[in-house]
Protein backbone atom coordinates (compact mmCIF):
# COMPACT_ATOMS: atom_id res chain seq x y z
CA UNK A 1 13.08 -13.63 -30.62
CA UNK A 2 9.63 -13.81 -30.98
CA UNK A 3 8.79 -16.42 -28.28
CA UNK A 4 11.46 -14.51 -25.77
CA UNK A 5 9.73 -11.49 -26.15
CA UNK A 6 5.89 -13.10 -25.64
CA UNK A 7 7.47 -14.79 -22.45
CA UNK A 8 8.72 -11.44 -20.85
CA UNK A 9 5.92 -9.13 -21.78
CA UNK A 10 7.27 -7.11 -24.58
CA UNK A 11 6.28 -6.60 -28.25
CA UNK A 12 7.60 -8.33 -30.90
CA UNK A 13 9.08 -5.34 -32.15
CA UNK A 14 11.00 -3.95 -29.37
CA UNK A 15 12.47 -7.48 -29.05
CA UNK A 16 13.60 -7.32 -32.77
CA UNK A 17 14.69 -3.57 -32.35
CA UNK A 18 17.05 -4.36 -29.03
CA UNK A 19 18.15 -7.09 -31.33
CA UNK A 20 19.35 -5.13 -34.23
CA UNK A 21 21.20 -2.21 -32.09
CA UNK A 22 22.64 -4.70 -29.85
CA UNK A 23 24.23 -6.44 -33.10
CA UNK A 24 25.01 -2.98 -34.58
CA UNK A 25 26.74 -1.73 -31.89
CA UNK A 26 28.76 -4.50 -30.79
CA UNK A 27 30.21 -4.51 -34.41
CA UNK A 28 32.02 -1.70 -33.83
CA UNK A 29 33.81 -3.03 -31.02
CA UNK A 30 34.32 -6.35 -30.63
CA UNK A 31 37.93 -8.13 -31.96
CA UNK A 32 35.68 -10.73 -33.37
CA UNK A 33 34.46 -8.88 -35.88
CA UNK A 34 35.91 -9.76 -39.01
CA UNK A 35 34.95 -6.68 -41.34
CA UNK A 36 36.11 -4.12 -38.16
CA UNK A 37 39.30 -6.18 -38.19
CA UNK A 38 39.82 -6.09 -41.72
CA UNK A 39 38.82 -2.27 -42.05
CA UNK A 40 41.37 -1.21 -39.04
CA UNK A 41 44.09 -3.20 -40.32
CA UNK A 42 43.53 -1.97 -43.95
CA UNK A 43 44.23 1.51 -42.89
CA UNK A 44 47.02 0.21 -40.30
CA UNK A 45 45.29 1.15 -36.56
CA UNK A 46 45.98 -0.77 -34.16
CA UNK A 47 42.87 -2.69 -32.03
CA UNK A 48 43.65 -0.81 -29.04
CA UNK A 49 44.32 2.53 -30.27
CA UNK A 50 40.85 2.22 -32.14
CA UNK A 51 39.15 1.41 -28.67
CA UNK A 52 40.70 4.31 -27.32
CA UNK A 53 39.15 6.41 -29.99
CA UNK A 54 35.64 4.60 -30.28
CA UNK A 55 34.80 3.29 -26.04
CA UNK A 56 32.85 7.22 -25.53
CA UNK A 57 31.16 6.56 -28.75
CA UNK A 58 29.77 3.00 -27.87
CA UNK A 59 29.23 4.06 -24.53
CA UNK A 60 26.74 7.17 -26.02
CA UNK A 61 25.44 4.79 -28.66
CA UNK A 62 24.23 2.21 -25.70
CA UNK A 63 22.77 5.57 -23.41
CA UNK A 64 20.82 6.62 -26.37
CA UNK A 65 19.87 3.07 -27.29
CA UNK A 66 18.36 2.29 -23.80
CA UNK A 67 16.68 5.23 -23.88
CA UNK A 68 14.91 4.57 -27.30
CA UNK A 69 14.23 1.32 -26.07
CA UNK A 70 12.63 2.16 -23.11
CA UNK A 71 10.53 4.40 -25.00
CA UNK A 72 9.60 1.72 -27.24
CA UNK A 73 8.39 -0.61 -24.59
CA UNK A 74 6.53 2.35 -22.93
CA UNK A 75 4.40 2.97 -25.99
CA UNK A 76 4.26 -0.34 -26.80
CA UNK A 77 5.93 -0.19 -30.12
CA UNK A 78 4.54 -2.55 -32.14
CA UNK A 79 1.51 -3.36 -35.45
CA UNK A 80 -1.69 -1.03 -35.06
């Protein structure tokens, strides 16, 4: 991450931090996820039903994400 964020202009940081919610998030909702499938078929919900319940959450999770993000570049988030 560190040589992709040097290349576009951005700190190390906010490279790492886009990182890590991009990975967090997605976690949540992607069928690939083996601990998110294990959890929802443990308690017996069905994939889609539990996309239903959790696509406004993402979606508010990625708005508040950008917007942290783009406050991180703007103050160039980063060592002192």
């Amino acid at each position: 991450m560190a040589p992709l964020a040097d290349l576009v202009g951005m700190t190390r940081q906010t490279a790492i931090l886009a990182f890590n919610f991009g990975d967090g998030f997605c976690n949540y909702v992607l069928p690939t996820s083996t601990a998110l499938m294990g959890i929802i078929s443990a308690v017996n919900i069905p994939y889609d039903r539990w996309m239903k319940f959790m696509w406004k959450l993402f979606l508010i999770w990625m708005a508040v994400g950008s917007g942290l993000l783009i406050l991180a570049q703007i103050m160039k988030f980063g060592p002192m």
